[in-house]
C-alpha atoms as a PDB file:
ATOM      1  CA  UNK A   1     189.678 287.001 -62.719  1.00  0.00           C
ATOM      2  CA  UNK A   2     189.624 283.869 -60.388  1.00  0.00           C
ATOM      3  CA  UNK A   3     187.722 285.393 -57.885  1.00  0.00           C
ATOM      4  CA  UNK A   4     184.725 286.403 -60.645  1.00  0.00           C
ATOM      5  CA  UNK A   5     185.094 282.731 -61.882  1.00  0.00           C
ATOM      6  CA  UNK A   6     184.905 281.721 -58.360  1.00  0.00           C
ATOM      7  CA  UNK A   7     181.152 283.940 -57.838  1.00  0.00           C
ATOM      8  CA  UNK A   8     180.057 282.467 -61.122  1.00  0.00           C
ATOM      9  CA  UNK A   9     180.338 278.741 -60.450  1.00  0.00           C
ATOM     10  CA  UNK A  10     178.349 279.700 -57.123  1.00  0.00           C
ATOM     11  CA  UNK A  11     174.898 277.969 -58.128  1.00  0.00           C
ATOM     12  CA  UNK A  12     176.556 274.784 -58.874  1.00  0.00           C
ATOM     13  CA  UNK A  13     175.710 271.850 -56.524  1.00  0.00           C
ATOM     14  CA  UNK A  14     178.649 269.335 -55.018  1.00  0.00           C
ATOM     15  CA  UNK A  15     177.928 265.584 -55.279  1.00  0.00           C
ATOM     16  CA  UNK A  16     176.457 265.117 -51.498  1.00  0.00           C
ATOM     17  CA  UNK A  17     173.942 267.928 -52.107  1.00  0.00           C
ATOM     18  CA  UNK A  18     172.427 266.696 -55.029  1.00  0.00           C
ATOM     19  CA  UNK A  19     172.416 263.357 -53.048  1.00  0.00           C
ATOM     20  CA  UNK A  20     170.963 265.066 -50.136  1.00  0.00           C
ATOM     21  CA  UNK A  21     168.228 266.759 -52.390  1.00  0.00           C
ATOM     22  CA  UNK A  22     167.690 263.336 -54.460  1.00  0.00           C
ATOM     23  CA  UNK A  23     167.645 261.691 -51.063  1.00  0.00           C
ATOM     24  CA  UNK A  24     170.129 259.029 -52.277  1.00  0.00           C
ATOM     25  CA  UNK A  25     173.651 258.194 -51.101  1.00  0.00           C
ATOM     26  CA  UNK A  26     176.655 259.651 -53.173  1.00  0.00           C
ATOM     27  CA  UNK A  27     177.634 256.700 -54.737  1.00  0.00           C
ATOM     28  CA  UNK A  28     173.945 256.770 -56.175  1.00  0.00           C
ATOM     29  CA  UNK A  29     174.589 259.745 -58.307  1.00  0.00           C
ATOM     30  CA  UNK A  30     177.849 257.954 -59.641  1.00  0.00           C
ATOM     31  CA  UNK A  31     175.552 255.514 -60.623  1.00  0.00           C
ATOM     32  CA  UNK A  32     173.179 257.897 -62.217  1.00  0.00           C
ATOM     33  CA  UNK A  33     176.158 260.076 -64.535  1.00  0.00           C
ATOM     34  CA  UNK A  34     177.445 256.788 -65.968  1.00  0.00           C
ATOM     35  CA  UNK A  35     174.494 254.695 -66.181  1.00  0.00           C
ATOM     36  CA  UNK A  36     171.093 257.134 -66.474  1.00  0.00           C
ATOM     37  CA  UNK A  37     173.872 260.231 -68.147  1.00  0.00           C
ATOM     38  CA  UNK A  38     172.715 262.930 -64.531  1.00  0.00           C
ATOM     39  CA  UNK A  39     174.381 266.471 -66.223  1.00  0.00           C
ATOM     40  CA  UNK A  40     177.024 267.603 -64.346  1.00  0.00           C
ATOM     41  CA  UNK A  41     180.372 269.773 -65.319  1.00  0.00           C
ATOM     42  CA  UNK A  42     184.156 268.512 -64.009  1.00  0.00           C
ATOM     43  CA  UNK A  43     185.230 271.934 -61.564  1.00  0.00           C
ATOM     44  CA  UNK A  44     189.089 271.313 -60.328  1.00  0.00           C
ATOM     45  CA  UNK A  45     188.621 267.173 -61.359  1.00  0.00           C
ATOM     46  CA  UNK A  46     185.341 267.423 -59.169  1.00  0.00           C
ATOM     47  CA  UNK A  47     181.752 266.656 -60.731  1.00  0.00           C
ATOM     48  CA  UNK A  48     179.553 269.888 -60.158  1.00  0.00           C
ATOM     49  CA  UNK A  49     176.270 270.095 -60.824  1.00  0.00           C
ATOM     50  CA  UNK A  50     173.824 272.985 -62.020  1.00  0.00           C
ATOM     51  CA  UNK A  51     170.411 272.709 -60.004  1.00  0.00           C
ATOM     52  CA  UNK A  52     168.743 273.460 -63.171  1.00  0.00           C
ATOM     53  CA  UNK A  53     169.684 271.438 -65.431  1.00  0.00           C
ATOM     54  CA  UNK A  54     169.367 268.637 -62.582  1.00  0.00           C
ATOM     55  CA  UNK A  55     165.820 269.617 -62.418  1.00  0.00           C
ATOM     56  CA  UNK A  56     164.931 269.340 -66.073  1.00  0.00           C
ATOM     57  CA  UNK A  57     167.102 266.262 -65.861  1.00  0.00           C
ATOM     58  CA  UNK A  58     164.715 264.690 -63.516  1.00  0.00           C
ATOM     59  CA  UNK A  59     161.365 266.370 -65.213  1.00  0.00           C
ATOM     60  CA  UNK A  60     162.076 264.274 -68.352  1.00  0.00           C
ATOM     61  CA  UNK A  61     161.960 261.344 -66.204  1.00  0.00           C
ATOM     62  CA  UNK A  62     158.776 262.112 -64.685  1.00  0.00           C
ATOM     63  CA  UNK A  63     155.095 260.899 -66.824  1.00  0.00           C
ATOM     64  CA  UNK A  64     151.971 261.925 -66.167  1.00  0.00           C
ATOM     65  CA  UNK A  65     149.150 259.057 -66.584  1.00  0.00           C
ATOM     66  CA  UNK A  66     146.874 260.096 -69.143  1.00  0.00           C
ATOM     67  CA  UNK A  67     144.232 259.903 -66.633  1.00  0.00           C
ATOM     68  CA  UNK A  68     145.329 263.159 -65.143  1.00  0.00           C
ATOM     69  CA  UNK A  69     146.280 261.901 -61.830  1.00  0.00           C
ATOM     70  CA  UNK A  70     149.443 262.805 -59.756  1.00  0.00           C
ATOM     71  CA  UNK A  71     152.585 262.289 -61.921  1.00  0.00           C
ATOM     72  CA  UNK A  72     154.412 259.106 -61.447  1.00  0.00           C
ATOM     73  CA  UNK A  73     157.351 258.864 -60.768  1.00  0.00           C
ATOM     74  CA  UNK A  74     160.005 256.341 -63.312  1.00  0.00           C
ATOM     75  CA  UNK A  75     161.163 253.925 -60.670  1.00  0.00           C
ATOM     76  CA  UNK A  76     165.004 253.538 -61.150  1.00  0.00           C
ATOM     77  CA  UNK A  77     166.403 250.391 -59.307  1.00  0.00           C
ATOM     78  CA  UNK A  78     170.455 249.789 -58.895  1.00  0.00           C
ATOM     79  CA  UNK A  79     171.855 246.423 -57.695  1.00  0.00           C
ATOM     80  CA  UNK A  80     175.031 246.603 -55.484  1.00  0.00           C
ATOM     81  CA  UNK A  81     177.362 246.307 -58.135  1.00  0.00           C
ATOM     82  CA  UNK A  82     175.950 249.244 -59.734  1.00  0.00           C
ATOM     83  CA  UNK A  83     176.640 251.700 -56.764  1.00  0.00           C
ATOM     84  CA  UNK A  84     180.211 250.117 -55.603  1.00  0.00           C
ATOM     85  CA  UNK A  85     181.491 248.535 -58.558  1.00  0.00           C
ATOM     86  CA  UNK A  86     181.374 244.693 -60.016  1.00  0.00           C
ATOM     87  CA  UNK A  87     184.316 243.611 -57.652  1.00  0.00           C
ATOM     88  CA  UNK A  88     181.813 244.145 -54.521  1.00  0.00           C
END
């Protein structure tokens, strides 16, 4: 039984690959699950997240100009305290 759970939480991503992908540092995606609410699931008191939903997370934060140009992309901007905390 643990070892089908196991298979089945395969496609879920750890926090320093979605980073990676994102090209952000971890505490970045902190950042983003409290602040801009980045999906993820709790896996063994870990944050896990699905690729998909990730994706469709980021598509809603994508517009197109209604000149039918290259999407833009929402610019999200984080001051220090954001990523390590008010006490920094």
């Amino acid at each position: 039984m643990e070892q089908e759970q196991e298979q089945s939480l395969d496609h879920l991503l750890e926090t320093k690959h979605v980073a990676a992908m994102l090209r952000v540092t971890r505490q970045t995606i902190g950042v983003m699950v409290r602040k801009d609410g980045l999906p993820f699931v709790w896996v063994r008191n870990r944050r896990r997240f699905d690729r998909e939903k990730v994706q469709e997370w980021l598509d809603a934060r994508t517009t197109t100009e209604t000149s039918g140009t290259e999407p833009e992309q929402k610019q999200e901007t984080y001051s220090a305290s954001d990523v390590f905390g008010a006490d920094q």
